[in-house]
Protein backbone atom coordinates (compact mmCIF):
# COMPACT_ATOMS: atom_id res chain seq x y z
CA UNK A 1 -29.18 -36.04 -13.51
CA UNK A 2 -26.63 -36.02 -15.91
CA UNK A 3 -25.17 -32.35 -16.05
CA UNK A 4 -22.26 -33.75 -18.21
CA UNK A 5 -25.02 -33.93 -21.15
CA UNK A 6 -27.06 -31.12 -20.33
CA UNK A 7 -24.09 -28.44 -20.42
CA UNK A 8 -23.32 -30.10 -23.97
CA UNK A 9 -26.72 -29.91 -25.02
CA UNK A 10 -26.70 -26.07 -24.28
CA UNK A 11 -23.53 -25.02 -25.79
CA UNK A 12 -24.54 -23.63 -28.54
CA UNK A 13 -26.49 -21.15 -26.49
CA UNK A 14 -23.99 -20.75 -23.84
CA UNK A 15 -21.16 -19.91 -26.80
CA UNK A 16 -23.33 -17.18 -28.63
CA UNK A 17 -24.42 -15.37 -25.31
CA UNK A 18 -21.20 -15.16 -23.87
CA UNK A 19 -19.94 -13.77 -27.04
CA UNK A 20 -22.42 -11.22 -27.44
CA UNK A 21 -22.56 -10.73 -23.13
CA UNK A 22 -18.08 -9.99 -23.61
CA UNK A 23 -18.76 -7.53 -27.08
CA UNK A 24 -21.44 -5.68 -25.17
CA UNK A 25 -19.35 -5.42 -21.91
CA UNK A 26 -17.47 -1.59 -21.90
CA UNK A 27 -14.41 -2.51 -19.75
CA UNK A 28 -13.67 -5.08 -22.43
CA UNK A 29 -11.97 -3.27 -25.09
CA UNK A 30 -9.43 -5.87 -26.59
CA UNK A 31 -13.47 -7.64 -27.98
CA UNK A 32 -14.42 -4.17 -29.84
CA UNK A 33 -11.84 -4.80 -32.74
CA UNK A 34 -12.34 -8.67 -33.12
CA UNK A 35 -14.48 -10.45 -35.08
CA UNK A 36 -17.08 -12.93 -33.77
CA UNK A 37 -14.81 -16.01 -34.25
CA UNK A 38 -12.28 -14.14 -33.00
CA UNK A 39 -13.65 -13.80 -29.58
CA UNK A 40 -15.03 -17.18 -30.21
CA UNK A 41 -11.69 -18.70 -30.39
CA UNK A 42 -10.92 -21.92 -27.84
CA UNK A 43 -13.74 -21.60 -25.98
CA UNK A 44 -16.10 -24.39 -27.57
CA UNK A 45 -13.54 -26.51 -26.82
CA UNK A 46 -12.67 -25.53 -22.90
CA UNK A 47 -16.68 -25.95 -22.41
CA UNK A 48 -16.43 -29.58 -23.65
CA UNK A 49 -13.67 -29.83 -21.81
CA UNK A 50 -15.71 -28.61 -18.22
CA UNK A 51 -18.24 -31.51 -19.51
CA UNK A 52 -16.05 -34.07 -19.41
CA UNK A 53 -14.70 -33.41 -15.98
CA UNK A 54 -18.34 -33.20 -14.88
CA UNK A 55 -18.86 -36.83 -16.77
CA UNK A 56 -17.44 -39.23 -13.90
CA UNK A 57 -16.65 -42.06 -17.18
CA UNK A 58 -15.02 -40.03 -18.84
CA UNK A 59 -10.78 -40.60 -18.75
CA UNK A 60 -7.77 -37.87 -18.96
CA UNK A 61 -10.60 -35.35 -18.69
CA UNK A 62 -8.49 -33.18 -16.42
CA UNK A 63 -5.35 -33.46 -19.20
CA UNK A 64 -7.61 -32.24 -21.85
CA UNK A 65 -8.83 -29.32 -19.51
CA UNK A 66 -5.56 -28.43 -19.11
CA UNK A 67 -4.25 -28.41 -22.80
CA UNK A 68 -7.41 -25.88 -23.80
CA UNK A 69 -6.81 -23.65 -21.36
CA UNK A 70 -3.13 -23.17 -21.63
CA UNK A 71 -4.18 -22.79 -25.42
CA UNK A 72 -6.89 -20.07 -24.69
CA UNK A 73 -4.17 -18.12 -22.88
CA UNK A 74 -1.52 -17.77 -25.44
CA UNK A 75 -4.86 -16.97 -27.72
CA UNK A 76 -5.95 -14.26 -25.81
CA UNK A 77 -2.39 -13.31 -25.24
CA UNK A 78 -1.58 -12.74 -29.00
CA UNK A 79 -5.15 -10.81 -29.20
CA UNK A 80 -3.49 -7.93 -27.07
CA UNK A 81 -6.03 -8.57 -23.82
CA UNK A 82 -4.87 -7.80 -20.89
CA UNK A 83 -4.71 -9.61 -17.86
CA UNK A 84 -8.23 -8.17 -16.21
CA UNK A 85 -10.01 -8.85 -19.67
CA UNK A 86 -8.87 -12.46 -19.10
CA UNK A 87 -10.37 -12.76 -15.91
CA UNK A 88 -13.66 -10.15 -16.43
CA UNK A 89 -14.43 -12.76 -19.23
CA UNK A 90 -14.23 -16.08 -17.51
CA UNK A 91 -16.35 -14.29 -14.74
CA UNK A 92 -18.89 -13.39 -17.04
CA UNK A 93 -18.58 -17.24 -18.45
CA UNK A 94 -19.19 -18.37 -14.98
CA UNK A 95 -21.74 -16.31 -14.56
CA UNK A 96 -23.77 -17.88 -18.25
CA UNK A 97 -23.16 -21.55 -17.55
CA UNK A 98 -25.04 -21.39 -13.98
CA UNK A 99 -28.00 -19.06 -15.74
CA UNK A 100 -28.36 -21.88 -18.79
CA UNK A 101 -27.92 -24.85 -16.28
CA UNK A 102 -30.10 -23.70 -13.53
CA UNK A 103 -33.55 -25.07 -14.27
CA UNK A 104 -31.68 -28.64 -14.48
CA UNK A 105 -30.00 -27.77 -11.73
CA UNK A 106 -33.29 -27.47 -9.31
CA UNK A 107 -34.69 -30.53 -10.80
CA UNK A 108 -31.71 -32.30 -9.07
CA UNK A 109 -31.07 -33.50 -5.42
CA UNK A 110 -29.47 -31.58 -3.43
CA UNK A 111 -26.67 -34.14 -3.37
CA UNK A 112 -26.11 -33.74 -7.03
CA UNK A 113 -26.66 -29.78 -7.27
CA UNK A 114 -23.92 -29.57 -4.85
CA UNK A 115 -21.53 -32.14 -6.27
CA UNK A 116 -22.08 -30.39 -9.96
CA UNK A 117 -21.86 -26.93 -8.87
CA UNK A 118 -18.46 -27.50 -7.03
CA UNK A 119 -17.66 -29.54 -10.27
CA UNK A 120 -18.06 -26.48 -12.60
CA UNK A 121 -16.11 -23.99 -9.99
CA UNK A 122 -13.20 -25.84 -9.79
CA UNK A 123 -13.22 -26.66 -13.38
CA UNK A 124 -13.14 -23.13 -14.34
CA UNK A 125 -10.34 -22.26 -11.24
CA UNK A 126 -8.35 -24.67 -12.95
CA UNK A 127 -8.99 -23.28 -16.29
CA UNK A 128 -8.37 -19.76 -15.23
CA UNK A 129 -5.00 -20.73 -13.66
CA UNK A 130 -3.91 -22.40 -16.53
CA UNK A 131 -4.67 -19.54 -19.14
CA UNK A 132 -3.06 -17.31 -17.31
CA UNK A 133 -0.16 -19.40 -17.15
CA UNK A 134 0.46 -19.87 -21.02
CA UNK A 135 -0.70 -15.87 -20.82
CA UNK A 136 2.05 -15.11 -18.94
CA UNK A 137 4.57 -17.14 -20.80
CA UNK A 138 3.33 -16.23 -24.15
CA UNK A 139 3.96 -12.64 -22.86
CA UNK A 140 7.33 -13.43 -21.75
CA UNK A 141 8.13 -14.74 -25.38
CA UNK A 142 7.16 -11.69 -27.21
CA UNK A 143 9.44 -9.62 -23.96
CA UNK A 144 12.12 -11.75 -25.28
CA UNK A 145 11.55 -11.01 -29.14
CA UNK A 146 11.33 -7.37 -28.15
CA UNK A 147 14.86 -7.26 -26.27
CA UNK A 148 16.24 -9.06 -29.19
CA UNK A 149 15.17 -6.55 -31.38
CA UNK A 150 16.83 -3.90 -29.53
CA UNK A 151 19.94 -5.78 -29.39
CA UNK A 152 20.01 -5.82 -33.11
CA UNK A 153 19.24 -2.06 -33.63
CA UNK A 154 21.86 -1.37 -30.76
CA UNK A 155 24.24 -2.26 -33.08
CA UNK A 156 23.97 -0.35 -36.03
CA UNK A 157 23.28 2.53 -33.50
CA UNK A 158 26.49 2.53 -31.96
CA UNK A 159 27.93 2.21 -35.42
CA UNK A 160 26.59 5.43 -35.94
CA UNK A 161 27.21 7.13 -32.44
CA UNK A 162 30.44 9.05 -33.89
CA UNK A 163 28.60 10.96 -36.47
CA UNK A 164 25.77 12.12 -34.29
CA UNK A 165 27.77 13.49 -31.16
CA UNK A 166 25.62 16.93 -31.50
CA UNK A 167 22.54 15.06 -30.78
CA UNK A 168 23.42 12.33 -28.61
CA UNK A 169 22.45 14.31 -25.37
CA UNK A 170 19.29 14.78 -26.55
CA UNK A 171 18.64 11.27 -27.97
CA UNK A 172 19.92 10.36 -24.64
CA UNK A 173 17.11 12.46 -22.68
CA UNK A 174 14.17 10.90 -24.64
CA UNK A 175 15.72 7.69 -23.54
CA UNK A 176 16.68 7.79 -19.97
CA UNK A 177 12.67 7.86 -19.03
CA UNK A 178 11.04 4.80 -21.14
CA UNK A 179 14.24 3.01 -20.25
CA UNK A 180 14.35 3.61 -16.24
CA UNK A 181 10.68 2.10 -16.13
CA UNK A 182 11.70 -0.77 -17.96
CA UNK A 183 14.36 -1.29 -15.63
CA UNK A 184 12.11 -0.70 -12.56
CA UNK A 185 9.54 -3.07 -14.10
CA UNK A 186 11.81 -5.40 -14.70
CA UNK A 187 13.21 -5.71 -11.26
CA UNK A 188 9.82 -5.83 -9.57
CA UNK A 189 8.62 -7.97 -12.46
CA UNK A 190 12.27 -10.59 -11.01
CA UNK A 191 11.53 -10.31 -7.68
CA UNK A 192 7.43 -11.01 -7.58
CA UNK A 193 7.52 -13.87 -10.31
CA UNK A 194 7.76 -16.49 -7.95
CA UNK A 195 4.46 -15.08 -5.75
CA UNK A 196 1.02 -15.59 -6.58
CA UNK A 197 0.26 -12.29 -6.85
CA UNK A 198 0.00 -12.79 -10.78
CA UNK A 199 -1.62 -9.83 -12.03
CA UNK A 200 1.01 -7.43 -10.56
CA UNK A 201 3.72 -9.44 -12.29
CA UNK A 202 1.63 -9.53 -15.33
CA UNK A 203 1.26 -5.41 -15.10
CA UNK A 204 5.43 -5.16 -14.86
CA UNK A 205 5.23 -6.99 -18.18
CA UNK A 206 2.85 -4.88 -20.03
CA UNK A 207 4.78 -2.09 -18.72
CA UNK A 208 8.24 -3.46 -19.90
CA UNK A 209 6.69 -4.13 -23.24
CA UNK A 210 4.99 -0.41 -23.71
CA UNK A 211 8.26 1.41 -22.86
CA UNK A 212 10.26 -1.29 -25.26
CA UNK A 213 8.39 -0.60 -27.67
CA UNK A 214 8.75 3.38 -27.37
CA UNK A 215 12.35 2.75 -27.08
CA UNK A 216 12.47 0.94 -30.77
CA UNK A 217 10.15 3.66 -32.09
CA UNK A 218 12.50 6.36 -31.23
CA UNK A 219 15.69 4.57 -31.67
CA UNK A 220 13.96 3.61 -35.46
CA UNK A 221 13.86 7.19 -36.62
CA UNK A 222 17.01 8.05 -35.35
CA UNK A 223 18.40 5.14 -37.57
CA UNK A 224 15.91 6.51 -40.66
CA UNK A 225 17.69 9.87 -40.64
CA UNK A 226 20.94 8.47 -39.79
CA UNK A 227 20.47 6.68 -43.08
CA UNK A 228 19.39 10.16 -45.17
CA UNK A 229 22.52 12.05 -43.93
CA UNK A 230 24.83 9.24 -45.23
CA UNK A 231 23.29 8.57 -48.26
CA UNK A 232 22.25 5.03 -47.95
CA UNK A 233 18.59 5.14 -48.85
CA UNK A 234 17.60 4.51 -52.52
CA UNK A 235 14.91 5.04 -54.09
CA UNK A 236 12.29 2.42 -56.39
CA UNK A 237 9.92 5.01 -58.31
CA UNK A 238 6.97 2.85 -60.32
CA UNK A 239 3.64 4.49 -61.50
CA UNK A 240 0.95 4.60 -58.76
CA UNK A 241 -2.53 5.61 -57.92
CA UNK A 242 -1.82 8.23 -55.61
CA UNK A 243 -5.48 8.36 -54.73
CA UNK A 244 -5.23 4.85 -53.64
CA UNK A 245 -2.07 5.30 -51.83
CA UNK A 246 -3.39 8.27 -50.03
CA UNK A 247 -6.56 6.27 -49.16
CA UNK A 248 -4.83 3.70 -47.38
CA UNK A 249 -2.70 5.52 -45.12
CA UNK A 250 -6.23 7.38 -43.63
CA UNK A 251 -7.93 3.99 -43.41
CA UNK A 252 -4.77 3.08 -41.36
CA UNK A 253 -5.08 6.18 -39.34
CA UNK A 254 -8.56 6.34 -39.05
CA UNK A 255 -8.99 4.80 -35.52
CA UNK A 256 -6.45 7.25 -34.06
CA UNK A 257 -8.33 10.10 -35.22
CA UNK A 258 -11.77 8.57 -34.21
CA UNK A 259 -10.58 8.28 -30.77
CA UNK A 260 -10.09 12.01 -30.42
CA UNK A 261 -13.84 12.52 -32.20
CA UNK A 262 -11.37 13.92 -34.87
CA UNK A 263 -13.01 13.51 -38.52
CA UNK A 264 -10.50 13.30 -41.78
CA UNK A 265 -11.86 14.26 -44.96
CA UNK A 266 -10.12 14.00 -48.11
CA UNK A 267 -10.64 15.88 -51.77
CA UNK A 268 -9.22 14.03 -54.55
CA UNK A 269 -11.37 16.00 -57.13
CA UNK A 270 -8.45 17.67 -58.92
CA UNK A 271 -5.53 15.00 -58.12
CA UNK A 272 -3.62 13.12 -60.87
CA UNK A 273 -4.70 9.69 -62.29
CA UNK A 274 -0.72 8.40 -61.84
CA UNK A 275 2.33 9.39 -60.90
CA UNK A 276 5.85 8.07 -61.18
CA UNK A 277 7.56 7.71 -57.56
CA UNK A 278 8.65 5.77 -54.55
CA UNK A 279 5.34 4.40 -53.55
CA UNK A 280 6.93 3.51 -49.96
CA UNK A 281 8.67 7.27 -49.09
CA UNK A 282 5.46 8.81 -50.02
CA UNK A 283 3.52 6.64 -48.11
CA UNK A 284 5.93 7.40 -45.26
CA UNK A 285 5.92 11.16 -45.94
CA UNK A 286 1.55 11.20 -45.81
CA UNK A 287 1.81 9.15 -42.53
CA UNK A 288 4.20 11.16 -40.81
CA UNK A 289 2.39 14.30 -41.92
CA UNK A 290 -1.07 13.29 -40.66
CA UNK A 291 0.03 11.30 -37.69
CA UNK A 292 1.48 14.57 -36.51
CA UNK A 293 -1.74 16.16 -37.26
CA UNK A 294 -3.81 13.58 -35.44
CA UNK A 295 -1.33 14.01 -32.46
CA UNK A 296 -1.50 17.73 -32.08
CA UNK A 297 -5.39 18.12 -33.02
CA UNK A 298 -7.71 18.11 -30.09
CA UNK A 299 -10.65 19.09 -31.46
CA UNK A 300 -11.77 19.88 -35.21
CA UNK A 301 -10.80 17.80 -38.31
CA UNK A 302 -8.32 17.13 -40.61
CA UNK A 303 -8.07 17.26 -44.13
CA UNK A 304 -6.43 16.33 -47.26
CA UNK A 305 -5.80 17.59 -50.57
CA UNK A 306 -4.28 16.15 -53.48
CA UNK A 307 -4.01 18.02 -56.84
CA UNK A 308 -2.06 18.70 -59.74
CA UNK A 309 0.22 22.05 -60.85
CA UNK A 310 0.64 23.34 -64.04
CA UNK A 311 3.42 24.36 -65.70
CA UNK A 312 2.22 27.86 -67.08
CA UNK A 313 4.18 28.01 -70.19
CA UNK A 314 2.92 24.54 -71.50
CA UNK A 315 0.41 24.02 -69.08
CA UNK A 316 1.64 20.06 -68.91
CA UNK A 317 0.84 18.81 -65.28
CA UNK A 318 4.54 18.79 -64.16
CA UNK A 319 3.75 18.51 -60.33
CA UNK A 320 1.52 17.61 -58.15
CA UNK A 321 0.49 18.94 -54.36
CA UNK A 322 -0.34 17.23 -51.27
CA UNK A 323 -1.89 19.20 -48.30
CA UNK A 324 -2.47 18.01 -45.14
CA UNK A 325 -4.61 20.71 -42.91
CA UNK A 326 -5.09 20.37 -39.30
CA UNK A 327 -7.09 22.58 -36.31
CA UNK A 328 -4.32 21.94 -33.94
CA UNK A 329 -2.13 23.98 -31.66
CA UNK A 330 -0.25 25.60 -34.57
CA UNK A 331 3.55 26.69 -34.84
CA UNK A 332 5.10 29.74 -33.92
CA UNK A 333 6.65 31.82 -36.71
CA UNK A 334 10.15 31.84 -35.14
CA UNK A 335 9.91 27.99 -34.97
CA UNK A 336 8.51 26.92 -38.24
CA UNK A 337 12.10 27.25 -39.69
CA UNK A 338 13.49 24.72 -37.68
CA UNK A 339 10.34 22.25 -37.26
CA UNK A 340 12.56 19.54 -39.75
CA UNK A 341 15.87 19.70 -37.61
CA UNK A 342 15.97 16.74 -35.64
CA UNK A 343 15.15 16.54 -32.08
CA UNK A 344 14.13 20.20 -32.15
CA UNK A 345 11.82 21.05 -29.63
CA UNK A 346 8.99 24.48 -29.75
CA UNK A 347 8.26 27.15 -27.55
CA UNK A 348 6.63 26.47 -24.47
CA UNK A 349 2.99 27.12 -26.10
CA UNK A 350 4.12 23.11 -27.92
CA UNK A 351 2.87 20.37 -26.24
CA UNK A 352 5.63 17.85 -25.50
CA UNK A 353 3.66 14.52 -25.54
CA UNK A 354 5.03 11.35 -24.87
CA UNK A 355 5.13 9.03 -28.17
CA UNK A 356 6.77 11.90 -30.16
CA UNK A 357 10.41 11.03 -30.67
CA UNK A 358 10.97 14.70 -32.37
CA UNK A 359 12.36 12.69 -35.66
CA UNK A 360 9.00 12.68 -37.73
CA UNK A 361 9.12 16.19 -39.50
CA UNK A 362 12.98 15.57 -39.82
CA UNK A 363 12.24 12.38 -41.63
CA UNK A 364 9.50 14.38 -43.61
CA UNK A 365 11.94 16.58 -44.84
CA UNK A 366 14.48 14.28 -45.73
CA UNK A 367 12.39 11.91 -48.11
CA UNK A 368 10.96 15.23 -49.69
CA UNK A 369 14.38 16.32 -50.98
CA UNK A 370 14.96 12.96 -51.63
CA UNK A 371 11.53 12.69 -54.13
CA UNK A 372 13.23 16.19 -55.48
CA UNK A 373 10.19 18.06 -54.05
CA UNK A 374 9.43 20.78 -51.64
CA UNK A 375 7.52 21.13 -48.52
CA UNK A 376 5.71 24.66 -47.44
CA UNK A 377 4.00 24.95 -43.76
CA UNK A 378 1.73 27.80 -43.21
CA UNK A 379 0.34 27.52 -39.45
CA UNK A 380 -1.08 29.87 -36.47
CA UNK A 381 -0.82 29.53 -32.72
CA UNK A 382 -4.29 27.95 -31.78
CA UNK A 383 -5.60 28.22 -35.20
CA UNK A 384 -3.72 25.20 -37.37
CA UNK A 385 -1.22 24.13 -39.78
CA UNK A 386 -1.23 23.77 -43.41
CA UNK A 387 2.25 21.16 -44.48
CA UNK A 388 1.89 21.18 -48.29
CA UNK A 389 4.15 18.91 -50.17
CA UNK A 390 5.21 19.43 -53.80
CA UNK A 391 6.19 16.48 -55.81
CA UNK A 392 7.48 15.81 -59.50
CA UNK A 393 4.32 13.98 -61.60
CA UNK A 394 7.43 11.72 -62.68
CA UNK A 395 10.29 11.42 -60.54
């Protein structure tokens, strides 16, 4: 029996059941964003790979194994999977190629059913190993392009320590906890990477990499108003479809929203055909806005209006309004004054959640003055918020 030929023959079959057997699978979430080829990607070629160790004439089969498996790893790497998703999916692989080969498999001797099957096991041990090795490495890299990039935002940071010495105890609080798990990770991350217990090491690294990348996100905005209060950031109005612009940001935000079972709706009915304005701030200024709303909605919806304001003596459109309403948690009427100082922080009824840097609304408020507009919030404990921005038509 040659089993070499008959996996080959099957392939086809084995490729597009897997596929659909790892996109059907619930615990594999990294597959529910990718596109067929996408979760396709290297395996065709680690299959052939399994058929030529299983093909005793065939030579530098095991080199070849090796090469598409360390490439499947840095593929599934750069896909955002993590480590169990690697292994769930070979398991389910395993699982195919027995199911597809098994009538040839009981038309063999015993001789040969046991000589393939061990084949085809230690084929995919070896390709498992060696995707997790380029896996881990691959993650490693990016750990390395992540410190860098703190390095490089350290910098200017400390440039700009002296003018922010009200607020460095409080940028220091929101740091002191992503940054004491990265150090803990780290260290555990040192002292297991030598063992073979791989997917605790490879844990510490997603951990390291999370907290990093809070850690830029809060150290980012810091730097963004930093920038506002001295007067570095310029502004490059152009005329824009502010309909389009708006769209964009909720197809962005969309997911984040559908994850809560939040639904955004958005009424463009009475909304200028162009305006004249940063394109970039006021993208920033709509994200900020409805990110915030996403983040503080649990149940409910969230919508946005965009329409233009008459000037009543010559009723010319002279500005237009943005309004982003949420059925969140709502602001207190003693805080709403204070909601764009940076790093405040509400009454106790706020919930402090942990990817809020306390910077967004600050920003917000910055860019608005800096459009020469105005922003209004109207908002009720346990009710909502209304944050209505008013822009110039031409800035």
């Amino acid at each position: 029996m040659d089993f070499s030929q008959e996996l080959l023959n099957k392939l086809d079959s084995i490729v597009n059941n897997w596929v659909e057997a790892v996109r059907q699978d619930g615990e594999l979430e990294s597959t529910r964003e990718l596109t067929y080829k996408a979760v396709l990607d290297g395996l065709p070629s680690v299959l052939r790979a399994i058929a030529k160790i299983l093909s005793d004439c065939e030579n530098g089969a095991h080199q070849t194994i090796v090469e598409k498996s360390l490439e499947h790893g840095v593929i599934r790497a750069k896909q955002g999977y993590d480590p169990t998703e690697v292994a769930r999916e070979y398991r389910i692989l395993r699982q195919i190629i027995f199911a597809h080969l098994e009538p040839d498999l009981l038309r063999g001797s015993s001789a040969q059913v046991l000589q393939a099957t061990r084949i085809i096991d230690m084929a995919l041990d070896e390709v498992i190993g060696r995707c997790f090795n380029s896996y881990t490495e691959e993650r490693l890299q990016e750990l390395e392009k992540l410190q860098s990039q703190v390095n490089l935002t350290n910098h200017e940071l400390t440039r700009l320590v002296d003018t922010h010495r009200d607020n460095l105890s409080h940028l220091a609080h929101d740091l002191k906890n992503p940054l004491q798990s990265i150090l803990i990770s780290s260290d555990l991350f040192l002292r297991q990477h030598n063992t073979q217990d791989t997917f605790v090491s490879l844990d510490h690294i997603e951990r390291v990499l999370r907290n990093g990348r809070q850690i830029l996100h809060l150290i980012n905005d810091a730097l963004e108003v930093s920038r506002h209060e001295a007067g570095q950031v310029t502004l490059q109005p152009e005329v824009i479809d502010v309909c389009a612009l708006i769209g964009n940001v909720v197809d962005t935000l969309t997911p984040s929203a559908s994850e809560k079972d939040l639904t955004i709706t958005v009424d463009y009915e009475l909304a200028p055909k162009q305006v004249t304005t940063d394109p970039l701030r006021l993208e920033q200024i709509i994200t900020n806005l409805v990110s915030n709303a996403i983040r503080y909605t649990e149940t409910g919806s969230i919508t946005i209006t965009c329409q233009v304001e008459c000037n009543n003596q010559n009723e010319q459109f002279n500005h237009f309004v943005i309004a982003i309403t949420d059925t969140g948690i709502g602001i207190a009427p003693e805080d709403q004054a204070k909601i764009f100082d940076p790093y405040f922080r509400g009454g106790s009824h706020t919930k402090r959640l942990p990817d809020s840097t306390g910077l967004g609304l600050a920003i917000v408020g910055r860019l608005v003055q800096l459009l020469q507009g105005e922003i209004e919030v109207d908002s009720q404990i346990n009710v909502g918020s209304t944050f209505k921005v008013i822009l110039p038509v031409i800035l």
